[in-house]
Protein backbone atom coordinates (compact mmCIF):
# COMPACT_ATOMS: atom_id res chain seq x y z
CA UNK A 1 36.34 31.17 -12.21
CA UNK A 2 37.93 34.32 -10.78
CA UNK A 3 37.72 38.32 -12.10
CA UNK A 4 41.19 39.28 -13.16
CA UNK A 5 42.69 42.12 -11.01
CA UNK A 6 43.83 45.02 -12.79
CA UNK A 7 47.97 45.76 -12.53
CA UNK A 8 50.50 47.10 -14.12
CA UNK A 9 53.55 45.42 -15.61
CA UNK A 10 55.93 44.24 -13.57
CA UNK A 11 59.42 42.79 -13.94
CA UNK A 12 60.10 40.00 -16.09
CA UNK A 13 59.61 36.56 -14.07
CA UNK A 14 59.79 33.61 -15.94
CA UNK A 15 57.39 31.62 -14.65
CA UNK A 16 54.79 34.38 -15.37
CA UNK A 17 51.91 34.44 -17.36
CA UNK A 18 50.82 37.81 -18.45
CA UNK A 19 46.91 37.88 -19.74
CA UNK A 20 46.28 41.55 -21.31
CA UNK A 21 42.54 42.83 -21.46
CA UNK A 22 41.93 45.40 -24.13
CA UNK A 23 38.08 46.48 -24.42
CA UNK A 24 37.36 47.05 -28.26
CA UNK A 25 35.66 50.39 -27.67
CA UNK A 26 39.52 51.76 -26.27
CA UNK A 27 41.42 50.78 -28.89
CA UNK A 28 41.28 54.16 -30.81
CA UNK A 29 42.89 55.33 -27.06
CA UNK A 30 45.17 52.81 -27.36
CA UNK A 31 46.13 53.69 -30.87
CA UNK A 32 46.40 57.26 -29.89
CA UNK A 33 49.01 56.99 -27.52
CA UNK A 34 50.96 54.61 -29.30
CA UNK A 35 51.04 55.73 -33.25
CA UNK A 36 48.08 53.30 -34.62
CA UNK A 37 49.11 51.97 -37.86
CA UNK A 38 52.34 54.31 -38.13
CA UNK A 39 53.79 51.26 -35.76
CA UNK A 40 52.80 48.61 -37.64
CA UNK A 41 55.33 47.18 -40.55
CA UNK A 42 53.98 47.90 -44.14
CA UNK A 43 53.06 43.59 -44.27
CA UNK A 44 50.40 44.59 -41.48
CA UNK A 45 49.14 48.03 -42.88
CA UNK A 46 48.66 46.20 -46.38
CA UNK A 47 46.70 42.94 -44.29
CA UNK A 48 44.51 45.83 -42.21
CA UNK A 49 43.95 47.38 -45.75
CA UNK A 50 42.71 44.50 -46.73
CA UNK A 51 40.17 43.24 -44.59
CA UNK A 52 36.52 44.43 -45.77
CA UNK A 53 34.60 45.13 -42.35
CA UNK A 54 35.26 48.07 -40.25
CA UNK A 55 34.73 45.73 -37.68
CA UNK A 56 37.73 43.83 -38.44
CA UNK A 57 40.34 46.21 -39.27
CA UNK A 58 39.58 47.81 -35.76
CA UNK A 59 40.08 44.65 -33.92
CA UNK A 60 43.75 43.61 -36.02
CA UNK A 61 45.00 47.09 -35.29
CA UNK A 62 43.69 46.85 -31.44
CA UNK A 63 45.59 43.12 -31.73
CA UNK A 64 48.77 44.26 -32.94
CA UNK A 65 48.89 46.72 -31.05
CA UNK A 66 48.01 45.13 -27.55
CA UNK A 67 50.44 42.50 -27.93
CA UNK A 68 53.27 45.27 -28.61
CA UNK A 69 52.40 46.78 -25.38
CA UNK A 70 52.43 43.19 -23.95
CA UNK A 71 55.63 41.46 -25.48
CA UNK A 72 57.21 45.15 -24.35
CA UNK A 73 55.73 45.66 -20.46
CA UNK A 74 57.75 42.43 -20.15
CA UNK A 75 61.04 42.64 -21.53
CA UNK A 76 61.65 46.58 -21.70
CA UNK A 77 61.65 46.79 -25.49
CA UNK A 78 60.50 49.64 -27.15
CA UNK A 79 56.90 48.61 -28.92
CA UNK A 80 58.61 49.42 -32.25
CA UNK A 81 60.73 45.96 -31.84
CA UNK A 82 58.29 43.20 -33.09
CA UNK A 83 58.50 41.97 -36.32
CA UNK A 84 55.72 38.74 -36.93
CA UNK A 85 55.55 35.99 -39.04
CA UNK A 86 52.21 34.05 -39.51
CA UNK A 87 51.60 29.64 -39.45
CA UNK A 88 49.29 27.69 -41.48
CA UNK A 89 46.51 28.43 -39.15
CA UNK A 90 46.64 32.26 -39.08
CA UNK A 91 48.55 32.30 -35.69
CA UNK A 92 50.79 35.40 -35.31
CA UNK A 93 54.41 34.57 -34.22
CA UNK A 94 57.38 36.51 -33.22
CA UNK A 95 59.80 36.30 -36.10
CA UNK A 96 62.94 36.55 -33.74
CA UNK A 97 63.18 34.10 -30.69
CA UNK A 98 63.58 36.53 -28.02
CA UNK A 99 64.73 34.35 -25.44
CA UNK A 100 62.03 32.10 -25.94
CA UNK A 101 59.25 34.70 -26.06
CA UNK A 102 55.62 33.63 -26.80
CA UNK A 103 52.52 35.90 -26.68
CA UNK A 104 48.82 34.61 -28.00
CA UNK A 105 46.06 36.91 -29.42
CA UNK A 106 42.59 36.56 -28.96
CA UNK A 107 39.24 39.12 -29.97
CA UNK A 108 35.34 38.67 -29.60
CA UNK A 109 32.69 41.88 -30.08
CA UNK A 110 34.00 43.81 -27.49
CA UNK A 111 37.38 42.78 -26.37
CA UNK A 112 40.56 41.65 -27.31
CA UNK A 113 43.32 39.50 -24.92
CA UNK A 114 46.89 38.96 -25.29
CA UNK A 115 48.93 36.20 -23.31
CA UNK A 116 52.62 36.50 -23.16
CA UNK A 117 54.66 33.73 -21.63
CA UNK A 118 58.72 33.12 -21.61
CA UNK A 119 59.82 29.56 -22.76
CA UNK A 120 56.60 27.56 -23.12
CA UNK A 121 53.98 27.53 -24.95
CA UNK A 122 50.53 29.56 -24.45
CA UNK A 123 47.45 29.84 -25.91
CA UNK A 124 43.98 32.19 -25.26
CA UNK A 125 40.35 32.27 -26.74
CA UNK A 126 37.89 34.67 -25.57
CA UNK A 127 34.34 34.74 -26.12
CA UNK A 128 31.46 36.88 -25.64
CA UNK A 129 28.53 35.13 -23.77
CA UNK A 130 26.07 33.84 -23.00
CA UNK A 131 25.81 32.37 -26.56
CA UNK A 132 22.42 32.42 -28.65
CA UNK A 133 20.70 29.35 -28.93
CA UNK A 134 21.82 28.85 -32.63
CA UNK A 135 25.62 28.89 -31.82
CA UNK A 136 24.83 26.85 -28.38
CA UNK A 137 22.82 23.90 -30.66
CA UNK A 138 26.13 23.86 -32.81
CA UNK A 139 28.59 24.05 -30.65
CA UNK A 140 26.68 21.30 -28.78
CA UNK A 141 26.78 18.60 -31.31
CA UNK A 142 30.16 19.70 -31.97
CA UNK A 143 31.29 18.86 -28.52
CA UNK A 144 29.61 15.62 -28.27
CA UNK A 145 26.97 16.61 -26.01
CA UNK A 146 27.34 19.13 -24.01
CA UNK A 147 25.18 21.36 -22.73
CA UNK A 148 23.54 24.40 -21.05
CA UNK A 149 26.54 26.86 -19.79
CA UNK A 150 29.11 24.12 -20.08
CA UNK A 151 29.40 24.94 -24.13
CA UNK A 152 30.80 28.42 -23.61
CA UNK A 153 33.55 26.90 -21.06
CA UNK A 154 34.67 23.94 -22.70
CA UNK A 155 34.56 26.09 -26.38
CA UNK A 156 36.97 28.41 -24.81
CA UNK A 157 39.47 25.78 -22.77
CA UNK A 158 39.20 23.85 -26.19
CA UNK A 159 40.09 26.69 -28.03
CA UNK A 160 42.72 28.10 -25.82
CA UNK A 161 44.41 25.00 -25.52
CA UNK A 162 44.55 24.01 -29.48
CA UNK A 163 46.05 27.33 -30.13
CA UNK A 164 48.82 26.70 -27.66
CA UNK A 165 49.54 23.27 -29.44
CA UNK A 166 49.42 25.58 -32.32
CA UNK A 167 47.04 22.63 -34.49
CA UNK A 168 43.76 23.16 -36.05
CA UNK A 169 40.30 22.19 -34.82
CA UNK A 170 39.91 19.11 -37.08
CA UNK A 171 43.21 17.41 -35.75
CA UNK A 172 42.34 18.33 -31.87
CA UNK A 173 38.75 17.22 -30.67
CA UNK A 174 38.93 13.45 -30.20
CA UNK A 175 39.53 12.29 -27.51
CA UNK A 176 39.87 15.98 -25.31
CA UNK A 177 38.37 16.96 -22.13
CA UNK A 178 39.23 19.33 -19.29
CA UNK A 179 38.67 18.31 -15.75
CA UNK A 180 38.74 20.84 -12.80
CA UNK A 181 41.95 20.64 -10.94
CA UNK A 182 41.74 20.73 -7.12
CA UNK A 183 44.26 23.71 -6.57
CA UNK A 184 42.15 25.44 -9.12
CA UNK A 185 42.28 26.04 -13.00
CA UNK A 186 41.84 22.76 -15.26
CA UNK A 187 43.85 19.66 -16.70
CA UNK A 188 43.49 18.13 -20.14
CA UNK A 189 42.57 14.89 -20.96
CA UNK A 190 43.78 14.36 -24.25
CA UNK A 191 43.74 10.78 -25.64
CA UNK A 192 45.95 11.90 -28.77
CA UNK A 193 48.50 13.21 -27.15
CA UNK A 194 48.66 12.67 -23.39
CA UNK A 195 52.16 13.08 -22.43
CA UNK A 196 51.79 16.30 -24.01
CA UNK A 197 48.66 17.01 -22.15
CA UNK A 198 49.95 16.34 -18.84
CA UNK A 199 52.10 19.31 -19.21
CA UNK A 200 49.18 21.87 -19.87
CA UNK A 201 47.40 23.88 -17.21
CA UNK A 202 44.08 26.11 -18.03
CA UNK A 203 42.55 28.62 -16.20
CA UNK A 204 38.91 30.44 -16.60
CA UNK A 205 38.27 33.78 -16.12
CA UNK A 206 35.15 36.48 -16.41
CA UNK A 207 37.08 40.13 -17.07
CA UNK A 208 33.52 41.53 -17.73
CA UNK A 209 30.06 40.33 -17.46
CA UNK A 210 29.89 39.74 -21.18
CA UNK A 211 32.83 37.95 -21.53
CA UNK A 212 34.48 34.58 -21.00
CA UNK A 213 38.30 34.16 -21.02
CA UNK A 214 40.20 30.56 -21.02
CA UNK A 215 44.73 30.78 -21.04
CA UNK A 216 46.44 27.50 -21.51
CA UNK A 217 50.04 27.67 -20.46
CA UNK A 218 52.80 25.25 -20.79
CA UNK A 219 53.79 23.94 -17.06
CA UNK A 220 51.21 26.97 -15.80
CA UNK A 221 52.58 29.68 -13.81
CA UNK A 222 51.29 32.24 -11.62
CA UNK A 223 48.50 34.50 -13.87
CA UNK A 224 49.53 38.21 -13.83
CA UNK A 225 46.17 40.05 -15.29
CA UNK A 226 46.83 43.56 -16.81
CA UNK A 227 45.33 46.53 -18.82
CA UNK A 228 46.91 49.53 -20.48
CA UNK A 229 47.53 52.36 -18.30
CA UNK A 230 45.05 54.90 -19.39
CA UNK A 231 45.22 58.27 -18.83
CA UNK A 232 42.98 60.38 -16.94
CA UNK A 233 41.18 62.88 -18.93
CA UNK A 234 41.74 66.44 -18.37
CA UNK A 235 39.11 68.19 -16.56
CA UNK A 236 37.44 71.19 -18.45
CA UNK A 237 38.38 74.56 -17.51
């Protein structure tokens, strides 16, 4: 499990897989310097409108916006581009193909992550940790058994990789583990769908001490970790 380095964008390779690290308490920055909700179509103003918790409308805005920045740093777009649609399991999806464009969005108290990939698929969870003892008990007996630190990893990987199939939690457990690979990263065991499996690379990473970050790519690739290019602050006069 490796820190991500901070870059910028670079050209579009791709083999690439781009992992974007937004830290919740930037996203009014973000916003700032991008147009907040002026860039998002009136679909996602009326869903941010919507949601009830502070809380949440911060973190959809901070999402939609992140993976703008994303799905642009790589293909030289303008952020004003992306149009989404939305599947049965709440997954946000470019509504044009793009080439064969795919991007996954991700948020926990304190950070949201966006993984952008060119034809194959790609999925990312991230959570904050460690978890309390409640969540840890649950998550336990939902994993058959596992325990100590080894919930947090194998909730993320499990999560990560599920959302790159793009199918639910209750058609995905059975039969799925993750086993570290020798060149690094993990490989999925998945007795439901192993051809499928074979195909599917995972990597772990720890972009803060709070936080706990699985990608699952299609075929892997090399992992390009960025953050938005903030601006220095003006000194005071």
């Amino acid at each position: 499990m490796t820190s991500p380095p901070r870059t910028t964008a670079r050209l579009d390779d791709p083999r690439a897989v781009d992992l974007w690290t937004l830290p919740e308490h930037r996203v009014q920055e973000l916003a700032l310097s991008m147009g907040g909700l002026d860039l998002l179509t009136p679909d996602e103003r009326t869903r941010h409108r919507r949601l009830l918790r502070a809380a949440s409308r911060h973190r959809f805005l901070g999402g939609r916006l992140l993976c703008r920045l994303a799905l642009s740093a790589r293909t030289g777009l303008p952020p004003d581009t992306w149009r989404f649609t939305v599947t049965p399991h709440g997954r946000p999806e470019l509504a044009a193909d793009h080439d064969g464009l795919r991007f996954n969005l991700s948020h926990t108290d304190g950070l949201i992550v966006c993984v952008v990939t060119r034809g194959r698929g790609c999925g990312v969870d991230v959570e904050r940790v460690p978890f309390d003892e409640d969540k840890t008990r649950l998550l336990n007996a939902f994993l058959g058994g596992v325990s100590g630190a080894a919930v947090s990893e194998r909730w993320v990987l499990t999560e990560a990789y599920l959302k790159g199939l793009g199918v639910g939690m209750a058609k995905g457990l059975e039969g799925l583990g993750f086993r570290r690979r020798d060149a690094g990263g993990f490989s999925v065991t998945d007795h439901r769908r192993p051809a499928v499996a074979a195909r599917w690379h995972l990597a772990l990473l720890r972009p803060s001490p709070h936080h706990l970050v699985a990608v699952a790519t299609e075929d892997g690739g090399p992992l390009r970790c960025h953050e938005p290019a903030w601006t220095a602050p003006t000194p005071p006069t």
